[in-house]
PDB file of N, CA and C in Angstrom:
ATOM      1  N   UNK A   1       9.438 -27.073  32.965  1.00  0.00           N
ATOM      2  CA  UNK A   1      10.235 -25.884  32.893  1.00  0.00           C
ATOM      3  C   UNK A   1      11.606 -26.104  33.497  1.00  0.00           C
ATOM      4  N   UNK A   2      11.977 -27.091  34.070  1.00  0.00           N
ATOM      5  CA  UNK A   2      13.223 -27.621  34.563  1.00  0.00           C
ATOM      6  C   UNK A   2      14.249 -27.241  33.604  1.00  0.00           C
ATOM      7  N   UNK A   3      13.544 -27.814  32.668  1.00  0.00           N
ATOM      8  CA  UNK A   3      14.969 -27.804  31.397  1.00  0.00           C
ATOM      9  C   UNK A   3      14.664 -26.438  30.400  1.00  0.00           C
ATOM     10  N   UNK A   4      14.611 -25.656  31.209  1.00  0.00           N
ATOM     11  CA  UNK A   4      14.324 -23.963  30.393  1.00  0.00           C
ATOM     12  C   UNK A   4      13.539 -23.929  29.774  1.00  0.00           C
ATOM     13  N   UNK A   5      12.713 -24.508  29.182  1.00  0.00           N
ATOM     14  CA  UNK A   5      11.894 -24.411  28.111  1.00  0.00           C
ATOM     15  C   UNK A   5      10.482 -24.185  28.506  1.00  0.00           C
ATOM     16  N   UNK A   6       9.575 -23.428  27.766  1.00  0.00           N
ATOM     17  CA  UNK A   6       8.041 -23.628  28.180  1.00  0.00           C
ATOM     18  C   UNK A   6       8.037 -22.206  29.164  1.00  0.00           C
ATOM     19  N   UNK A   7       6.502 -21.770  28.585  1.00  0.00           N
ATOM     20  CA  UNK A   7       5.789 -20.731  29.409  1.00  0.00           C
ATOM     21  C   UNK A   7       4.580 -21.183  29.853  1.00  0.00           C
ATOM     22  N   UNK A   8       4.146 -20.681  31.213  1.00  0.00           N
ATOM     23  CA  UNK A   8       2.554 -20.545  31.472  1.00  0.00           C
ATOM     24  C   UNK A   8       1.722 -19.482  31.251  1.00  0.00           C
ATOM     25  N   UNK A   9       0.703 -19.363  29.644  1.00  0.00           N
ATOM     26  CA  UNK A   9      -0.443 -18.286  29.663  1.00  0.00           C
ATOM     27  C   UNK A   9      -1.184 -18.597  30.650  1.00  0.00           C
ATOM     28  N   UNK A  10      -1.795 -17.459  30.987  1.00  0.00           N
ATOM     29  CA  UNK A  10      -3.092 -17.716  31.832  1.00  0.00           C
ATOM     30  C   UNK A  10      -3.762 -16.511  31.575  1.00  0.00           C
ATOM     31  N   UNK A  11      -5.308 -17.308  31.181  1.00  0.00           N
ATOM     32  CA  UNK A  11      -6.122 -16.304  30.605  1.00  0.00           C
ATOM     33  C   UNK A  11      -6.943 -15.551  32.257  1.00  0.00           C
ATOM     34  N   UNK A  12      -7.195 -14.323  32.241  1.00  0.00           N
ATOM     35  CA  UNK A  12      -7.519 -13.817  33.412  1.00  0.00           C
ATOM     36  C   UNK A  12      -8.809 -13.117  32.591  1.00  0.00           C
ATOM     37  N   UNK A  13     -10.174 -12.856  33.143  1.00  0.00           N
ATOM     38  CA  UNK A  13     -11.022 -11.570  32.327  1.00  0.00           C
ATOM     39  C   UNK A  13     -11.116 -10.867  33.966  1.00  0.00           C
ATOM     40  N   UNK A  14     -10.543 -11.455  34.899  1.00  0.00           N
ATOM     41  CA  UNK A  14     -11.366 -10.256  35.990  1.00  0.00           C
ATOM     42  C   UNK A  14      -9.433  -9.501  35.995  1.00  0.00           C
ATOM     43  N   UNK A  15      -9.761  -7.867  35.571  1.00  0.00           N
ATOM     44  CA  UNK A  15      -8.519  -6.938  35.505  1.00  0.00           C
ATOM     45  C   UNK A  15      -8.005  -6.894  36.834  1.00  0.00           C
ATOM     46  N   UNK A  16      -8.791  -6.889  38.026  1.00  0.00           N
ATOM     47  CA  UNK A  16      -7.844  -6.538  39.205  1.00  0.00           C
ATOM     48  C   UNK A  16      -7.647  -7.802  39.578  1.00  0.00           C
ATOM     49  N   UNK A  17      -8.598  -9.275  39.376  1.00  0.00           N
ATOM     50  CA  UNK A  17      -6.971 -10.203  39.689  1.00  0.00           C
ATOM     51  C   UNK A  17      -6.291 -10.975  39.143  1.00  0.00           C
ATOM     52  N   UNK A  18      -6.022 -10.201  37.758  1.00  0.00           N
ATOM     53  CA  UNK A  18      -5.082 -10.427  36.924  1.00  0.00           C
ATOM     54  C   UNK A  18      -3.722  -9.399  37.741  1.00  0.00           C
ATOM     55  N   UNK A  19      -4.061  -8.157  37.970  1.00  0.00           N
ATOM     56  CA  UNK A  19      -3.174  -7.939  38.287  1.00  0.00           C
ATOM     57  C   UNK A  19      -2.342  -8.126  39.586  1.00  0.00           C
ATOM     58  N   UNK A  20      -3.587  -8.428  40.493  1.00  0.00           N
ATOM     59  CA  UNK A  20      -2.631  -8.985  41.539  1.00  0.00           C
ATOM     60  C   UNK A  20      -1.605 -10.660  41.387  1.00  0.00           C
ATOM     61  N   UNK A  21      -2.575 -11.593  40.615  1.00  0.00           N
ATOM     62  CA  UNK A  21      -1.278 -12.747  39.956  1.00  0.00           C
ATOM     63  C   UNK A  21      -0.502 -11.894  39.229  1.00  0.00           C
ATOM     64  N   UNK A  22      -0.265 -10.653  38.990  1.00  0.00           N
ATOM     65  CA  UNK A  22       1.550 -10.007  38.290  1.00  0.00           C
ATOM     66  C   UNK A  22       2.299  -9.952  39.170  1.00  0.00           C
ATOM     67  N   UNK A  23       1.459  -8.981  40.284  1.00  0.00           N
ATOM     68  CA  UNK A  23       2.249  -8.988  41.543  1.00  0.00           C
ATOM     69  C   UNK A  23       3.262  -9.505  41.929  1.00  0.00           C
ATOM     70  N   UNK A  24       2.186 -11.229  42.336  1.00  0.00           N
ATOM     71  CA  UNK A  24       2.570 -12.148  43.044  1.00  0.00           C
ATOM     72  C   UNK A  24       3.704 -12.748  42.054  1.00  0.00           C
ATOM     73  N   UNK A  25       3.830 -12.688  40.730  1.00  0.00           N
ATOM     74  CA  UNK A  25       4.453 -13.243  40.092  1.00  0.00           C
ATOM     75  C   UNK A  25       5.829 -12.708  40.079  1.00  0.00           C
ATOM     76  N   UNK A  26       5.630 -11.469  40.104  1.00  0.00           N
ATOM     77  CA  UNK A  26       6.935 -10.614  40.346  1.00  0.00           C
ATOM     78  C   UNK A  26       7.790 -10.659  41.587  1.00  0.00           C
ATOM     79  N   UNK A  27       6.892 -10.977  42.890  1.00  0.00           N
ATOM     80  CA  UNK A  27       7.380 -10.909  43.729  1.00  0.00           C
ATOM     81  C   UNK A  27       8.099 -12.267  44.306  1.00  0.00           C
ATOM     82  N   UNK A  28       7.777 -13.442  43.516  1.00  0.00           N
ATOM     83  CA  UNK A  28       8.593 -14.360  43.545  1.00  0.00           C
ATOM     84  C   UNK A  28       9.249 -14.689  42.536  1.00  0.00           C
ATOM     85  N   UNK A  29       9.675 -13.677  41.543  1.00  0.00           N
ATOM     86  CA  UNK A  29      10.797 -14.003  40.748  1.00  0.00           C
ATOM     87  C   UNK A  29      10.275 -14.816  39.115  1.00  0.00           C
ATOM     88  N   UNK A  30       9.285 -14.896  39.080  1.00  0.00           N
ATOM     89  CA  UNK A  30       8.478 -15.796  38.156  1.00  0.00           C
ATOM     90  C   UNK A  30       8.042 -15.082  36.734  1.00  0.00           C
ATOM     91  N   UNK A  31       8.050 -13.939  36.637  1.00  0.00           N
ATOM     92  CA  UNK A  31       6.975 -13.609  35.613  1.00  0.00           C
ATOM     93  C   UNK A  31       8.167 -13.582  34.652  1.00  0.00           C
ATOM     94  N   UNK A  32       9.220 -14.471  34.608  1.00  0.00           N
ATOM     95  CA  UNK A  32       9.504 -14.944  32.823  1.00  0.00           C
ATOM     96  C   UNK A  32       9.468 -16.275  32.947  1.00  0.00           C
ATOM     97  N   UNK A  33       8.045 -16.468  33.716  1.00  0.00           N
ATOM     98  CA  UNK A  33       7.939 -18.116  33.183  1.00  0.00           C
ATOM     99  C   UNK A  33       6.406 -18.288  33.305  1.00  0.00           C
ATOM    100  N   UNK A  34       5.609 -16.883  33.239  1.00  0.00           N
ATOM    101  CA  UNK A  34       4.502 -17.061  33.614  1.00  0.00           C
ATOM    102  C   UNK A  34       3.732 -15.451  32.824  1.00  0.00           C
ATOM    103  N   UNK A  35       2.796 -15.844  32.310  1.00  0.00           N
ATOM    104  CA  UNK A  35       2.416 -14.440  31.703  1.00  0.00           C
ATOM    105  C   UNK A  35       0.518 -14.646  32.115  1.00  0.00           C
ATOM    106  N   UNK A  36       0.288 -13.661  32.706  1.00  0.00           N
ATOM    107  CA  UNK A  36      -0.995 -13.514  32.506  1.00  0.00           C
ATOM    108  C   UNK A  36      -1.895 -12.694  31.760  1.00  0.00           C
ATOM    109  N   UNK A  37      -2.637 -13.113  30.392  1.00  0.00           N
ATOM    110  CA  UNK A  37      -3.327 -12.644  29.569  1.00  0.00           C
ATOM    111  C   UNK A  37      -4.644 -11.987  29.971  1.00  0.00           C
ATOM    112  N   UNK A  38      -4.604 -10.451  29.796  1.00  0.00           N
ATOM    113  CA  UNK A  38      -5.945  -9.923  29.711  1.00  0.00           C
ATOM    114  C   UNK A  38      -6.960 -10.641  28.867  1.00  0.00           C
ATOM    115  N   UNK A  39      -8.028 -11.484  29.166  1.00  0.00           N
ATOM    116  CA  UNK A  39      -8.752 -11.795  28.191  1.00  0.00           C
ATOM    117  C   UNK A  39     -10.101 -11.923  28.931  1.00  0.00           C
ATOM    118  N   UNK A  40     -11.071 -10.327  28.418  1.00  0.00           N
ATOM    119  CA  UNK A  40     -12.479 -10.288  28.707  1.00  0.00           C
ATOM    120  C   UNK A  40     -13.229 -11.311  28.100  1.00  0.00           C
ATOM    121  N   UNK A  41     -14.229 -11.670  28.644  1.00  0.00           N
ATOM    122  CA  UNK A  41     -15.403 -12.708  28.233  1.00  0.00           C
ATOM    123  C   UNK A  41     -15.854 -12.143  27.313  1.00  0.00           C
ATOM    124  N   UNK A  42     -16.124 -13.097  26.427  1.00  0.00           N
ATOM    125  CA  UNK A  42     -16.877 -12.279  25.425  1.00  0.00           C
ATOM    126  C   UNK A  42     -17.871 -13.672  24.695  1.00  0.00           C
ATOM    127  N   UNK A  43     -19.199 -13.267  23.991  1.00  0.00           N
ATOM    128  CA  UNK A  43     -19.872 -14.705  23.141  1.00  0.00           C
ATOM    129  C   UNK A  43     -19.198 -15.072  22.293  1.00  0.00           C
ATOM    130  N   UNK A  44     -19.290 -16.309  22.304  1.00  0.00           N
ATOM    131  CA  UNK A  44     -18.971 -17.265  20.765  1.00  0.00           C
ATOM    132  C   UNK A  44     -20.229 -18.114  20.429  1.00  0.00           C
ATOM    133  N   UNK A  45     -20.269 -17.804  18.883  1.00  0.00           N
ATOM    134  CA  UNK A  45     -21.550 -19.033  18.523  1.00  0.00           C
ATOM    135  C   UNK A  45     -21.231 -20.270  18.267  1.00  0.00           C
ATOM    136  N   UNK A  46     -21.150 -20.962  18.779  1.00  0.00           N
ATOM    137  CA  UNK A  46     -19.898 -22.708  18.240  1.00  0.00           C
ATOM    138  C   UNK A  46     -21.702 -23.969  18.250  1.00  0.00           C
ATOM    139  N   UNK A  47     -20.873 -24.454  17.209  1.00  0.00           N
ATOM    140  CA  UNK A  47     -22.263 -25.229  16.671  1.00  0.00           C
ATOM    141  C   UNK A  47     -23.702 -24.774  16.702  1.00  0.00           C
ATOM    142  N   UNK A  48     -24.003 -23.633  16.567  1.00  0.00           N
ATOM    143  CA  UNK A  48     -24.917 -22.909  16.814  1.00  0.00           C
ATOM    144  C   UNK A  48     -25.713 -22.384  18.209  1.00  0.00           C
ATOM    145  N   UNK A  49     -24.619 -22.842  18.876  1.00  0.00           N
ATOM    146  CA  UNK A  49     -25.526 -22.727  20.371  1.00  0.00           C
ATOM    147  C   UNK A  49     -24.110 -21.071  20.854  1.00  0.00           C
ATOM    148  N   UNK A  50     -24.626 -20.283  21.462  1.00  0.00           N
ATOM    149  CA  UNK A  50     -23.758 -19.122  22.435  1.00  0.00           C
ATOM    150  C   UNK A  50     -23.163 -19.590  23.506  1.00  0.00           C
ATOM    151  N   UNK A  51     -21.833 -19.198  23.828  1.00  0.00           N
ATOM    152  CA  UNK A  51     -21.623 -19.330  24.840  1.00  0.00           C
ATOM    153  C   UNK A  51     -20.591 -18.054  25.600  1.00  0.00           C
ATOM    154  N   UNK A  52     -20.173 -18.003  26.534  1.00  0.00           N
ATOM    155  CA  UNK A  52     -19.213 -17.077  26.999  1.00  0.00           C
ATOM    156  C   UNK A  52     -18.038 -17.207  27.380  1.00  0.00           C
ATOM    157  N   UNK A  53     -17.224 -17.324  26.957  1.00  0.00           N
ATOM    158  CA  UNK A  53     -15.762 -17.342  27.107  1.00  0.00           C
ATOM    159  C   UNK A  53     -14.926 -16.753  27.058  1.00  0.00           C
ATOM    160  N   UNK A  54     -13.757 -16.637  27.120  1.00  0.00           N
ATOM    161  CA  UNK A  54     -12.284 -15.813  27.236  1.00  0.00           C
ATOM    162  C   UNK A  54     -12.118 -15.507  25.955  1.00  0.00           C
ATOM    163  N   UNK A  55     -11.638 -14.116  25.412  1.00  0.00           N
ATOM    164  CA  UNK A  55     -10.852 -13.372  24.093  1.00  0.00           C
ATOM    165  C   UNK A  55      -9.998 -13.998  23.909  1.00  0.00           C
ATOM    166  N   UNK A  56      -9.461 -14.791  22.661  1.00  0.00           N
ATOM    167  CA  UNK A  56      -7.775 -15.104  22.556  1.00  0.00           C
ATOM    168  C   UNK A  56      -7.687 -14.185  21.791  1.00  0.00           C
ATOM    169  N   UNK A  57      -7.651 -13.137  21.412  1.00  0.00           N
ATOM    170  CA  UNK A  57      -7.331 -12.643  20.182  1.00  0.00           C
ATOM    171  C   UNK A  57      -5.393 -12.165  21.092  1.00  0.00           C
ATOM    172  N   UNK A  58      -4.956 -12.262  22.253  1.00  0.00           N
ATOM    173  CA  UNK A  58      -4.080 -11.980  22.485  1.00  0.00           C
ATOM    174  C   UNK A  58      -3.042 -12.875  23.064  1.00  0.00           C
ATOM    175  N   UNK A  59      -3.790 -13.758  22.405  1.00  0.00           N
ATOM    176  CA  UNK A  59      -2.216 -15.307  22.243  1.00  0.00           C
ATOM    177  C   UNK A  59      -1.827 -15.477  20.986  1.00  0.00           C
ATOM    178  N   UNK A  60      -0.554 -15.935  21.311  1.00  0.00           N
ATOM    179  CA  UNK A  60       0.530 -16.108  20.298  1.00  0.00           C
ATOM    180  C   UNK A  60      -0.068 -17.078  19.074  1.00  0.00           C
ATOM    181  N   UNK A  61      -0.009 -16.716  17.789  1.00  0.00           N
ATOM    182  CA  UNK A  61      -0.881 -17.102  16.406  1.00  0.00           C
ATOM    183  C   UNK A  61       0.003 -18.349  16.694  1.00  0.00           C
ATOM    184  N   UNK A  62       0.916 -18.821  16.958  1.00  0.00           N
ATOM    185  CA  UNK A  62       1.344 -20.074  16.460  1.00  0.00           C
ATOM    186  C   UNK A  62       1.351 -20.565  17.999  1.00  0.00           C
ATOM    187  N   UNK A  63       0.539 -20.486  18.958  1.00  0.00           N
ATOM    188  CA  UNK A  63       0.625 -21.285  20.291  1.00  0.00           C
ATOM    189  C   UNK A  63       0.517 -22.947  19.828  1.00  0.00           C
ATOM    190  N   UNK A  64       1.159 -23.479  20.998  1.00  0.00           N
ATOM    191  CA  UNK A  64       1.394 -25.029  20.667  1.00  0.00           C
ATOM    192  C   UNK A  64       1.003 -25.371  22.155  1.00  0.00           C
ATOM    193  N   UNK A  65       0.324 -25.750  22.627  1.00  0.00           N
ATOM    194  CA  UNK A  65       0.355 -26.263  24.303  1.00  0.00           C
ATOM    195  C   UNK A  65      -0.066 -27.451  24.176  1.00  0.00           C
ATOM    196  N   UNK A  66       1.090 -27.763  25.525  1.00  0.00           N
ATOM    197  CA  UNK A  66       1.596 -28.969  26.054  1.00  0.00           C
ATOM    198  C   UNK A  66       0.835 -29.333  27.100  1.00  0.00           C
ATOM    199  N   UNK A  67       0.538 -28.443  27.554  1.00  0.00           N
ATOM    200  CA  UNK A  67      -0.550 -28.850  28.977  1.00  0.00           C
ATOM    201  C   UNK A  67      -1.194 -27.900  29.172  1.00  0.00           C
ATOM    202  N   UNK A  68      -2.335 -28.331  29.154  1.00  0.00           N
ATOM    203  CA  UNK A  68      -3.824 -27.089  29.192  1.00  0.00           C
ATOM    204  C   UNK A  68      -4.749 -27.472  30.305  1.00  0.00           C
ATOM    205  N   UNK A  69      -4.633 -26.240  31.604  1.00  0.00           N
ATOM    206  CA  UNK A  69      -5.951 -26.889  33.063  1.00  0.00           C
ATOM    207  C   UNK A  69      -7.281 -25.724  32.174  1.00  0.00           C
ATOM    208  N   UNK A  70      -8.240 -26.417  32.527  1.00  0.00           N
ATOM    209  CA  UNK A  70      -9.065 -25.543  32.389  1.00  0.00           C
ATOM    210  C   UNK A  70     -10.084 -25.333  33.323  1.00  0.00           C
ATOM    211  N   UNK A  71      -9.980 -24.647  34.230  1.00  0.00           N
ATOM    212  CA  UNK A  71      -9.955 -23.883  35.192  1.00  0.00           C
ATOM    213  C   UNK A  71     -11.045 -22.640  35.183  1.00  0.00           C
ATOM    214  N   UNK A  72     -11.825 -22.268  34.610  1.00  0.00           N
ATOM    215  CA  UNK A  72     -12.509 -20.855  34.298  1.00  0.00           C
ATOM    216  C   UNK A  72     -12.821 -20.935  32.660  1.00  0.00           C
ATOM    217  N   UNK A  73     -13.896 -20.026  32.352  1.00  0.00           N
ATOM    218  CA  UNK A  73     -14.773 -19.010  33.338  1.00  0.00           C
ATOM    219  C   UNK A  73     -15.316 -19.431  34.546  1.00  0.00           C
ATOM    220  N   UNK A  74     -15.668 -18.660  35.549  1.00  0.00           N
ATOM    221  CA  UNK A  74     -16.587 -18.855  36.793  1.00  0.00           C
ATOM    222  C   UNK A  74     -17.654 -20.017  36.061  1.00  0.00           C
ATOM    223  N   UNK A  75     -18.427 -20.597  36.748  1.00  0.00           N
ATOM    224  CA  UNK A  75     -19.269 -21.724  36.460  1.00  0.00           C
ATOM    225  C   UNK A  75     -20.540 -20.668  36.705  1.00  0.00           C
ATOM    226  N   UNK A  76     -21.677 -20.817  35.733  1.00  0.00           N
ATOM    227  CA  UNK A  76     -22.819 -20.383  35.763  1.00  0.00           C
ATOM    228  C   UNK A  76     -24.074 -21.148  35.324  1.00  0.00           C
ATOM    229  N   UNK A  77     -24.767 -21.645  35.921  1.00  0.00           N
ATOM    230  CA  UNK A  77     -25.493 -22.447  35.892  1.00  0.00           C
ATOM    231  C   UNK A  77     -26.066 -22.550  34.774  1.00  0.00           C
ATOM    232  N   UNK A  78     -26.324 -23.365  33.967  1.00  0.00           N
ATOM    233  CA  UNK A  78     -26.578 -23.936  32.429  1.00  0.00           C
ATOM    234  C   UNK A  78     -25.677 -23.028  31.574  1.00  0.00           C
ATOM    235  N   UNK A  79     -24.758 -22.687  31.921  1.00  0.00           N
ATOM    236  CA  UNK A  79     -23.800 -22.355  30.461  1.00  0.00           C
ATOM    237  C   UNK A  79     -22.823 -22.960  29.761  1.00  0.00           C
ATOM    238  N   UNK A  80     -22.180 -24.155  30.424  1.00  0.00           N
ATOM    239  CA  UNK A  80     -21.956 -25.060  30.188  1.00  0.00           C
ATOM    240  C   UNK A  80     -20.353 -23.884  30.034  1.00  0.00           C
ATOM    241  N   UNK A  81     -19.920 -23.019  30.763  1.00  0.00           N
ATOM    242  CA  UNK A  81     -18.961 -22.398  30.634  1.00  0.00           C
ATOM    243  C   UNK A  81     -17.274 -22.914  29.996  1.00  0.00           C
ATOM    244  N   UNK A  82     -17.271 -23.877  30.486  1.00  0.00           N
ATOM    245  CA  UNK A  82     -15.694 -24.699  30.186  1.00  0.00           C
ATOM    246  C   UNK A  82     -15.681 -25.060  28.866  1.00  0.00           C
ATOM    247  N   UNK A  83     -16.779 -25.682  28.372  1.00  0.00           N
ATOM    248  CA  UNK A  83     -17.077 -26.387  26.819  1.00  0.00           C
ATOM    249  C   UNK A  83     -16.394 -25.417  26.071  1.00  0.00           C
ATOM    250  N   UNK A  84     -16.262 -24.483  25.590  1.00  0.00           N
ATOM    251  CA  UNK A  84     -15.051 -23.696  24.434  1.00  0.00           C
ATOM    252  C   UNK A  84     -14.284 -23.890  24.867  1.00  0.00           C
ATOM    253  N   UNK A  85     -13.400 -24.242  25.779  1.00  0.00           N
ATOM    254  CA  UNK A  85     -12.009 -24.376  25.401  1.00  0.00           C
ATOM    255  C   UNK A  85     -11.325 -25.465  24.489  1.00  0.00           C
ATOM    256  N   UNK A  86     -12.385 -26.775  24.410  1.00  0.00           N
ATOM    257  CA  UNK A  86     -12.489 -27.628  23.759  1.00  0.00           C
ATOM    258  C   UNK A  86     -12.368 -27.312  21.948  1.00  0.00           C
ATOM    259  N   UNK A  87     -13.291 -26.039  21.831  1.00  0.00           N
ATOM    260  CA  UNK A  87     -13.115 -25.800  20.578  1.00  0.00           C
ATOM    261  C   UNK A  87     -12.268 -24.495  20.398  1.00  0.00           C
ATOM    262  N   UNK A  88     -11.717 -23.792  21.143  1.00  0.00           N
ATOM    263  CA  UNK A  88     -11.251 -22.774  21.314  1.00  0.00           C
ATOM    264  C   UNK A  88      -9.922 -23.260  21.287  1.00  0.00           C
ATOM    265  N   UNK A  89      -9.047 -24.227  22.037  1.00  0.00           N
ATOM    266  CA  UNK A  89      -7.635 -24.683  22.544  1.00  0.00           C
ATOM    267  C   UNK A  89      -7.382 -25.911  22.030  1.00  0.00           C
ATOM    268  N   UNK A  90      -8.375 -26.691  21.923  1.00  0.00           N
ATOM    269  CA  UNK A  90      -8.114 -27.842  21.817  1.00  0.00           C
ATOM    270  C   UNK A  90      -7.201 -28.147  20.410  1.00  0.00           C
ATOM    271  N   UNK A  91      -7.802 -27.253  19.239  1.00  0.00           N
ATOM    272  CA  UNK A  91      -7.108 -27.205  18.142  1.00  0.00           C
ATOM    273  C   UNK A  91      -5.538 -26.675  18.162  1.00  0.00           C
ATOM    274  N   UNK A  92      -4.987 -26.484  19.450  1.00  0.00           N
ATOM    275  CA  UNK A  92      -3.551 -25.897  19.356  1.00  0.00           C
ATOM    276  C   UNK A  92      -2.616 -27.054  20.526  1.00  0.00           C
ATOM    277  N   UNK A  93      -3.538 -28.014  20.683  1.00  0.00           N
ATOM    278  CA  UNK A  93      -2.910 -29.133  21.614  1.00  0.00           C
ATOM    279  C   UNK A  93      -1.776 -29.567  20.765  1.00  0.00           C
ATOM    280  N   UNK A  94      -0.572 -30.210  21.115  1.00  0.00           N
ATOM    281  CA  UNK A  94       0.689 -30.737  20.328  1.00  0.00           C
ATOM    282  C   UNK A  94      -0.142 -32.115  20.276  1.00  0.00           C
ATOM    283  N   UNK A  95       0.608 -32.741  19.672  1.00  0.00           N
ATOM    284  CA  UNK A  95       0.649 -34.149  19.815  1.00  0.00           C
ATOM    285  C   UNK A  95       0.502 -35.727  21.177  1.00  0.00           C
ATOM    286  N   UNK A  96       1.271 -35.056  22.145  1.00  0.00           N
ATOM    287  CA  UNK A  96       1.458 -35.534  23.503  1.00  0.00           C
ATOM    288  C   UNK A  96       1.133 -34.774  24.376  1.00  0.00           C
ATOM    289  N   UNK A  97       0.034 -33.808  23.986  1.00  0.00           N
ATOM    290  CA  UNK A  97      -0.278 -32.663  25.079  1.00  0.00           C
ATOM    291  C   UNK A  97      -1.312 -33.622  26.793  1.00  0.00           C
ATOM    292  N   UNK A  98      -1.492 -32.998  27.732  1.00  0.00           N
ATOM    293  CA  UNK A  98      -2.288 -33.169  28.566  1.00  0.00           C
ATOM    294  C   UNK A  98      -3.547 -32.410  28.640  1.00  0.00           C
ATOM    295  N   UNK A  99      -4.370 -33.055  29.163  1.00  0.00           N
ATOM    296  CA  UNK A  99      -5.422 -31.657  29.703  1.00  0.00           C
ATOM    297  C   UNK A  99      -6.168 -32.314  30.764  1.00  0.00           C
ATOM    298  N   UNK A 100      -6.348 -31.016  31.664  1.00  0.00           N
ATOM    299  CA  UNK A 100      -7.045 -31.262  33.228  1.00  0.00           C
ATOM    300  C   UNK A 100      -7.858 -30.170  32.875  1.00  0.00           C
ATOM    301  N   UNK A 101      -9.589 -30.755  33.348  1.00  0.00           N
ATOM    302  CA  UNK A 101     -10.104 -30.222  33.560  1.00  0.00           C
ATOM    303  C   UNK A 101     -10.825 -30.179  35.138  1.00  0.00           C
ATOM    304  N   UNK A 102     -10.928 -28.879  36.055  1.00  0.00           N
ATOM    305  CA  UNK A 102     -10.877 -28.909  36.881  1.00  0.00           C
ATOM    306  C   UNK A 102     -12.436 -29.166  37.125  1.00  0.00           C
ATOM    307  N   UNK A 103     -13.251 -29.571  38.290  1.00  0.00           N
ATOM    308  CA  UNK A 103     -14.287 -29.649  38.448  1.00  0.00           C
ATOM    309  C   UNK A 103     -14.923 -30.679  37.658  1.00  0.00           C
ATOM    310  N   UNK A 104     -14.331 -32.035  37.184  1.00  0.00           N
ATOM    311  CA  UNK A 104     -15.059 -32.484  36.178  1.00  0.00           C
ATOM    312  C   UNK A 104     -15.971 -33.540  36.362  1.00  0.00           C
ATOM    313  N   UNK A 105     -16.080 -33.297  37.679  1.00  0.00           N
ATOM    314  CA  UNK A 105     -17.376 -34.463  38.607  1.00  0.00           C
ATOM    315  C   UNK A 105     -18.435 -33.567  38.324  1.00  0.00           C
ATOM    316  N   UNK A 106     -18.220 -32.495  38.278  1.00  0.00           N
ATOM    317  CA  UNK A 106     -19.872 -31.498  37.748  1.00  0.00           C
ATOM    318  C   UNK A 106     -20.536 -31.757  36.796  1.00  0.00           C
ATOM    319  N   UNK A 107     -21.988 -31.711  37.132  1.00  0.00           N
ATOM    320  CA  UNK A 107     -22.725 -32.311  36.069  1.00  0.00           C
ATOM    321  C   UNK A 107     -22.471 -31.006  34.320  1.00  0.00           C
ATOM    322  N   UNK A 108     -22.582 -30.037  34.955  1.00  0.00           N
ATOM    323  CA  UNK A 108     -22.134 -29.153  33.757  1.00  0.00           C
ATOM    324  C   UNK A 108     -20.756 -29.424  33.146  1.00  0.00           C
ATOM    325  N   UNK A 109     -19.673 -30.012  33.646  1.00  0.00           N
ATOM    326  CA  UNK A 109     -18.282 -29.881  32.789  1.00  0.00           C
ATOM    327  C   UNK A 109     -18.529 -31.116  32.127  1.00  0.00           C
ATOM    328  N   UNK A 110     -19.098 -32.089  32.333  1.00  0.00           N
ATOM    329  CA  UNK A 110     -19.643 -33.887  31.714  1.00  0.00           C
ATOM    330  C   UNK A 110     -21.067 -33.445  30.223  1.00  0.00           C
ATOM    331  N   UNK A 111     -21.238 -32.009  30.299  1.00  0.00           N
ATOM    332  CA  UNK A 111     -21.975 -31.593  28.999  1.00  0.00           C
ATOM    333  C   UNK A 111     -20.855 -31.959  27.910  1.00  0.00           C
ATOM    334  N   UNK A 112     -22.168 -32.621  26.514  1.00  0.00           N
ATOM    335  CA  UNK A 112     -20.662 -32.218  25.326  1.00  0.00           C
ATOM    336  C   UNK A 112     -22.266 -31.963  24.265  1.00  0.00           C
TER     337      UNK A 112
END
């Protein structure tokens, strides 16, 4: 973001601390470089198995990301929670994108 360019989404499903990261975002001057997305959990059926993950229905149709942490949902024991973003985001990675996934010494984020 040095060179003006580039936003950070961040998908939030818990409403009150989504809104306190506005807050905080506001209060240091940030929130036009930082947007946090309401997005409740909701199921997806992906290869036939359910899982629970974040709504995109309220990101930008032509998102392109450059660097994706994946960070959430909360971890719940056998849900293998992180695995959609893989099929959820992964299809909007650029070309030279990054991705960190956080926690990935866990035996659940090493599921595929």
């Amino acid at each position: 973001m040095s060179n003006g360019n580039g936003r950070i989404l961040s998908l939030e499903h818990d409403p009150e601390y989504a809104q306190l990261t506005r807050r905080n975002l506001r209060r240091h001057g940030l929130e036009e470089f930082a947007t946090v997305v309401d997005a409740p959990l909701q199921s997806y059926d992906l290869g036939g198995r359910s899982f629970t993950w974040y709504r995109t229905d309220q990101l930008p149709e032509a998102l392109a990301i450059d660097l994706l942490v994946v960070d959430g949902p909360p971890l719940r024991p056998g849900t293998h929670s992180r695995y959609p973003a893989s099929e959820m985001l992964f299809p909007k990675l650029t070309p030279h994108a990054s991705v960190y996934l956080d926690d990935a010494a866990r035996e659940d984020e090493q599921w595929t």
